[in-house]
Protein backbone atom coordinates (compact mmCIF):
# COMPACT_ATOMS: atom_id res chain seq x y z
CA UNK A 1 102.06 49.02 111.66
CA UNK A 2 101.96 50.84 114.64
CA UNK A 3 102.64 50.07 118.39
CA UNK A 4 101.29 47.45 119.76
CA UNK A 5 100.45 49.24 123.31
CA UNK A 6 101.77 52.92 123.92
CA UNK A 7 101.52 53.86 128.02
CA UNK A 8 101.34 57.67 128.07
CA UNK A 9 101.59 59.15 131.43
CA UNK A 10 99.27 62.57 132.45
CA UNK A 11 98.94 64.44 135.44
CA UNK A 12 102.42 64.16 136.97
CA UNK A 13 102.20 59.96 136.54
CA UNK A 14 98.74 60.12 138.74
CA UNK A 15 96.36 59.09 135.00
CA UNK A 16 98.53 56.43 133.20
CA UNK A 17 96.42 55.77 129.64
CA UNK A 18 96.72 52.56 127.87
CA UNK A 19 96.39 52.94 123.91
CA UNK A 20 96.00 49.86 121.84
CA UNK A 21 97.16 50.15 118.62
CA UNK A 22 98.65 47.37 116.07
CA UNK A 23 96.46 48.73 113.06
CA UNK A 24 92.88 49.19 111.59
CA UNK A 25 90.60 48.21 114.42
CA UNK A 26 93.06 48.01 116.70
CA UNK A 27 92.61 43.94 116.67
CA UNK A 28 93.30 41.81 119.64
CA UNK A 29 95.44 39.65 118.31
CA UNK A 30 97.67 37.50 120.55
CA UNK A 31 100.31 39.66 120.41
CA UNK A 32 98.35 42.73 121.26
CA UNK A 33 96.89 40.50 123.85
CA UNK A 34 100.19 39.59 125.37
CA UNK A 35 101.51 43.09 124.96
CA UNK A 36 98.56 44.92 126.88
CA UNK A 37 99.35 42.29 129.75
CA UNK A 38 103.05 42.67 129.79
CA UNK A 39 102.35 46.88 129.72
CA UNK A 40 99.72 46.21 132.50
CA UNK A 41 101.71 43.60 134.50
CA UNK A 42 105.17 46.81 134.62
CA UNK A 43 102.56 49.32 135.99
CA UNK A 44 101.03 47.36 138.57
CA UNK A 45 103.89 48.16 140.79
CA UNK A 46 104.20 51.91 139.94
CA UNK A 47 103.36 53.99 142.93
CA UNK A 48 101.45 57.17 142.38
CA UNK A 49 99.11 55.85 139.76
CA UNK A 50 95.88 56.79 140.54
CA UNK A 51 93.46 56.07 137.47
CA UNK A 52 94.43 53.71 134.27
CA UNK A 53 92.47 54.08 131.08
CA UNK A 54 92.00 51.93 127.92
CA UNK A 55 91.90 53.49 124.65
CA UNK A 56 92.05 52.87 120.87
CA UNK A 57 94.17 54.07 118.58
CA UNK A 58 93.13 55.89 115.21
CA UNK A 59 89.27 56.90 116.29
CA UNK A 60 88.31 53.59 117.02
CA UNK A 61 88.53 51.11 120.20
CA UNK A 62 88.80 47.66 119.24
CA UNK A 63 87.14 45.57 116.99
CA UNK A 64 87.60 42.47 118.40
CA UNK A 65 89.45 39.28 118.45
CA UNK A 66 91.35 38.76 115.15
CA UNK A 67 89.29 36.47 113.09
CA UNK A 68 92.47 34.32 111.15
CA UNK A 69 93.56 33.42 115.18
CA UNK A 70 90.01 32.07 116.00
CA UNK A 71 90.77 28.09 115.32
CA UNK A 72 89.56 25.31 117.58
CA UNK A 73 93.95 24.73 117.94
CA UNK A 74 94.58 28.45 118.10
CA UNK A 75 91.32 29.56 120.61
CA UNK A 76 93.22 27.07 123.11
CA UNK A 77 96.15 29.81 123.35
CA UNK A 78 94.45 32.50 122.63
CA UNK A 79 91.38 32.39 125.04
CA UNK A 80 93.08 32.18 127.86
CA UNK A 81 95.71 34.51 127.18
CA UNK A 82 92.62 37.20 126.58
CA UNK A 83 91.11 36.33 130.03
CA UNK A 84 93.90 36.59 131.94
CA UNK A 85 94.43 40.15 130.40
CA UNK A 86 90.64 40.46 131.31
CA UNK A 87 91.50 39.38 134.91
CA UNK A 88 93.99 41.47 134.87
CA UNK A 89 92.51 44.38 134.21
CA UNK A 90 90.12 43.35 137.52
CA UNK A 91 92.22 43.20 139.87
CA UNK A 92 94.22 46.33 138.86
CA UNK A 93 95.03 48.30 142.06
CA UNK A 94 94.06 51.65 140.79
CA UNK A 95 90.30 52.63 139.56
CA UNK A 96 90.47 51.81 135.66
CA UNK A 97 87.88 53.20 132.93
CA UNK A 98 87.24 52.08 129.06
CA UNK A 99 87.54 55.71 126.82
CA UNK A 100 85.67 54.31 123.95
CA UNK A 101 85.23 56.10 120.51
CA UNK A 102 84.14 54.63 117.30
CA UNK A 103 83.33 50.72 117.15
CA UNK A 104 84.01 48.66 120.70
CA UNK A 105 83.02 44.97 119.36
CA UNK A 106 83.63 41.30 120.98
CA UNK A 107 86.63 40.94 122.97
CA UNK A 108 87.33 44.67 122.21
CA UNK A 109 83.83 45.15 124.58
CA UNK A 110 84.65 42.66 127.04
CA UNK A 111 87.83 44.52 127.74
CA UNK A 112 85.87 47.74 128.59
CA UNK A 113 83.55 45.26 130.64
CA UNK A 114 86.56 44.45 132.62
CA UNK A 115 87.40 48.16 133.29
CA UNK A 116 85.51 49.88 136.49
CA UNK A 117 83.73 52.84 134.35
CA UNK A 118 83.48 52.89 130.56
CA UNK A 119 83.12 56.53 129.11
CA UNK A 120 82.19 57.02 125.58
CA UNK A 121 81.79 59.60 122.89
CA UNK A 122 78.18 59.97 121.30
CA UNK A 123 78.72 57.76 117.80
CA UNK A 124 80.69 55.02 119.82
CA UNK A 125 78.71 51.76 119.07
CA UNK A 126 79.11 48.79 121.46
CA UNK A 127 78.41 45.08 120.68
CA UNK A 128 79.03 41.24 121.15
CA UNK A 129 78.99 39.79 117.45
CA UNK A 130 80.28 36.48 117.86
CA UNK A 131 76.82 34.66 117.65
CA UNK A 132 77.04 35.71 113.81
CA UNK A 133 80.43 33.53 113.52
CA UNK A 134 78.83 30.35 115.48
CA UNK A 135 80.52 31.66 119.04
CA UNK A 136 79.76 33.60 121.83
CA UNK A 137 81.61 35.69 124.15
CA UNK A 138 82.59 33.80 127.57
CA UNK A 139 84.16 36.96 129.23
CA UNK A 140 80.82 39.13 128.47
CA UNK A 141 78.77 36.23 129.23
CA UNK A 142 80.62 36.43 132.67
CA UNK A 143 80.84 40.15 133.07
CA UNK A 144 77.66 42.01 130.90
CA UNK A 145 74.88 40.25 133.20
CA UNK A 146 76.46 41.74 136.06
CA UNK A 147 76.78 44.91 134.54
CA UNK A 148 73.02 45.65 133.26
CA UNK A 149 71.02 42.38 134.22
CA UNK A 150 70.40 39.30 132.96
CA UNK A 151 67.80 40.13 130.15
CA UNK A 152 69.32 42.84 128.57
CA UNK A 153 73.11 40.83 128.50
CA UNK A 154 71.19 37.62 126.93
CA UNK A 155 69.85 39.60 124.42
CA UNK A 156 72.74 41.23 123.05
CA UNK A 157 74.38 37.85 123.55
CA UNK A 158 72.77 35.81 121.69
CA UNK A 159 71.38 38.64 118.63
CA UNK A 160 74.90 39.64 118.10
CA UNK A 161 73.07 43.44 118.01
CA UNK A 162 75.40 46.49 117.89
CA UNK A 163 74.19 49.53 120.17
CA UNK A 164 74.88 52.91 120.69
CA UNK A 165 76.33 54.68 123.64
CA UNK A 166 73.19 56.05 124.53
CA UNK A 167 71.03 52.78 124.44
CA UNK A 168 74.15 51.49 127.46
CA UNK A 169 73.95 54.90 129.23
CA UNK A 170 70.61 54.41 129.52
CA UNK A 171 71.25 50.25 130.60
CA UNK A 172 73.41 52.11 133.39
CA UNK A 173 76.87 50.90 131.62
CA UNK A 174 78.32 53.80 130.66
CA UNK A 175 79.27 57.03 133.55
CA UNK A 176 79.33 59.16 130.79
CA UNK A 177 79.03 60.09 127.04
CA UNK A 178 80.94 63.03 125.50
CA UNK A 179 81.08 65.06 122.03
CA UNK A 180 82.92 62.96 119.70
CA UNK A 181 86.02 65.39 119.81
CA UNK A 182 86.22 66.06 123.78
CA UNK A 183 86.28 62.18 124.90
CA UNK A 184 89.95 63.08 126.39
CA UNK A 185 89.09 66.26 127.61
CA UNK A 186 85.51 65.07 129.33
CA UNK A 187 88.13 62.32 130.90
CA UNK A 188 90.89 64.68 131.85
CA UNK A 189 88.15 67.02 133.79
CA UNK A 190 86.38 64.03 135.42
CA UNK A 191 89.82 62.69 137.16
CA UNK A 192 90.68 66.61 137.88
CA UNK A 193 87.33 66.78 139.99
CA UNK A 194 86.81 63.40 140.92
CA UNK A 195 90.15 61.76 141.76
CA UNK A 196 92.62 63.72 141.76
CA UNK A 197 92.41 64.70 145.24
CA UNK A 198 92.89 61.37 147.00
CA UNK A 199 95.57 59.28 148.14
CA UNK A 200 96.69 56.80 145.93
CA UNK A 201 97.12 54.07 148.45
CA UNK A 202 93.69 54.91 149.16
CA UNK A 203 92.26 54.57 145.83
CA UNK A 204 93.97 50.98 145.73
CA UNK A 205 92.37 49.95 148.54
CA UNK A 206 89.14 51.15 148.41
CA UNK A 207 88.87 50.09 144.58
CA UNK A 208 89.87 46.36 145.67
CA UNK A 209 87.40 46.53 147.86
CA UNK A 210 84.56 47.81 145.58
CA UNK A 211 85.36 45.01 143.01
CA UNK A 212 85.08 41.83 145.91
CA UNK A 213 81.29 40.97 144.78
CA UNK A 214 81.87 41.26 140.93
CA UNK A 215 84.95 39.48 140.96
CA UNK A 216 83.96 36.34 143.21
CA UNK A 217 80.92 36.09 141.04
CA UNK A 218 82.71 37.01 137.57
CA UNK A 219 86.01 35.17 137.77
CA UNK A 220 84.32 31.03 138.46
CA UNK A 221 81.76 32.39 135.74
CA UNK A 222 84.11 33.25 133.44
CA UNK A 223 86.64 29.99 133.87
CA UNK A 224 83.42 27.95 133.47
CA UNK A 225 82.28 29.67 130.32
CA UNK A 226 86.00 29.16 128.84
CA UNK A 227 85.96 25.63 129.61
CA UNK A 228 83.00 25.41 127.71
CA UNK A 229 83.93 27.33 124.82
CA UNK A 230 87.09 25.19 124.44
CA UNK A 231 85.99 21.66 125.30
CA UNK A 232 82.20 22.00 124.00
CA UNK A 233 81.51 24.95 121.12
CA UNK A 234 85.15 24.67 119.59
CA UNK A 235 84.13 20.87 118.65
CA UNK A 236 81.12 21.57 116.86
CA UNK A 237 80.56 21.92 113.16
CA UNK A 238 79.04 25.16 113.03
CA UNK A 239 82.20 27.33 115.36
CA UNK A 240 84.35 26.56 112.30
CA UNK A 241 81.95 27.17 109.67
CA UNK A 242 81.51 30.79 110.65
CA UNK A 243 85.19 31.40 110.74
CA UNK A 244 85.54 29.67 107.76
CA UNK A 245 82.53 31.60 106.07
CA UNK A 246 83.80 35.31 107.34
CA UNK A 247 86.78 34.65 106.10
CA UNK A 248 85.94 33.42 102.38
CA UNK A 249 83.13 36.29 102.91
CA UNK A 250 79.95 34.20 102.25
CA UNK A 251 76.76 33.05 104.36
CA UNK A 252 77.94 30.48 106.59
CA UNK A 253 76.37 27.08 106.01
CA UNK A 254 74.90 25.77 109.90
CA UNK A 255 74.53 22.57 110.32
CA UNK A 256 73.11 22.72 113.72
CA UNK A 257 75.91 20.57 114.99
């Protein structure tokens, strides 16, 4: 298996990039969830930083939550583990960006949601599946509306649709889309032009400052859409059925209840 979170440091310390790893899809397990925090939580107090990324490891970003951890008794760890790390990832005092490649799916999306820019290659998809397992997403619930409007976030919300980068370049989510090999590169030359040049106390402030109206509109969304998730949908008859049903690999069986 391979690291959990590597931190690799560019640019003299000024672009710190965050690469989840911890095997195929690059799952967001608990541990992964915890260790992106923890890696997040050191660097918060670096000076000098003046952009953090998110990757994926191995051509992909993330696929997601990790299915087997997605019990009514497990969801009441692991939810709010992954929304502090969202949080987290909000209040960061540098500018932050999602570098997406390959397939950025359920909590693996609302991580990138989290981030100020998202920046994809040309065959990166992008999508909230959990509908299809009897769930929905509570920090994309919080965070996509915000992002591209009300309509188009319902809709992928509640279809469970994947997209392509260019259908949420042209929904104004994504800066930019790259060739599949030059996602890196595209990055590197966008913080050369773009960035680089400023003070890093600067960024930190101006940054905080950018994020005030998402953030007092995101953050009570998102604790009220986690309160339902855990108190309401993880009682219900049908949230365990879809787990239940991906996991033995058949149609799940709704009962509407």
């Amino acid at each position: 298996m391979s690291a959990l979170v590597e931190v690799i440091s560019s640019r003299d310390g000024a672009w710190c990039r965050l690469v989840l790893g911890g095997g195929r899809g690059n799952l967001l397990s608990l541990d992964l969830v915890r260790a992106c925090g923890e890696k997040l939580h050191q660097l918060e107090s670096e000076r000098g930083i003046k952009w953090l990324t998110i990757e994926g490891a191995g051509g992909e970003f993330s696929y997601g939550a990790r299915v087997q951890e997605h019990t009514p008794e497990m969801m009441q760890t692991v939810l709010p583990e992954t929304h502090r790390l969202i949080k987290r990832i909000l209040a960061f005092p540098s500018p932050t960006a999602a570098l997406v490649e390959g397939r950025c799916l359920g909590g693996g999306f609302e991580v990138a949601l989290a981030c100020d820019d998202i920046i994809a290659t040309d065959g990166a998809v992008f999508g909230v599946p959990e509908i299809r397992l009897g769930a929905f997403p509570p920090a994309a619930a919080a965070l996509l509306p915000l992002r591209v409007g009300a309509s188009r976030a319902t809709r992928a919300i509640v279809t469970g649709q994947t997209q392509s980068a260019g259908y949420w370049h042209d929904a104004g989510l994504l800066s930019m889309v790259a060739p599949q090999a030059r996602l890196i590169d595209a990055a590197g030359a966008w913080f050369d032009t773009q960035l680089a040049r400023h003070s890093a106390v600067a960024l930190a402030h101006a940054v905080a400052a950018a994020r005030l109206t998402l953030r007092a509109q995101a953050e009570p969304a998102l604790d009220r859409a986690e309160r339902d998730y855990l108190s309401g949908l993880m009682k219900t008859h049908d949230a365990v059925e879809g787990v239940k049903a991906f996991l033995d690999k058949r149609a799940p069986q709704w009962k509407d209840e």
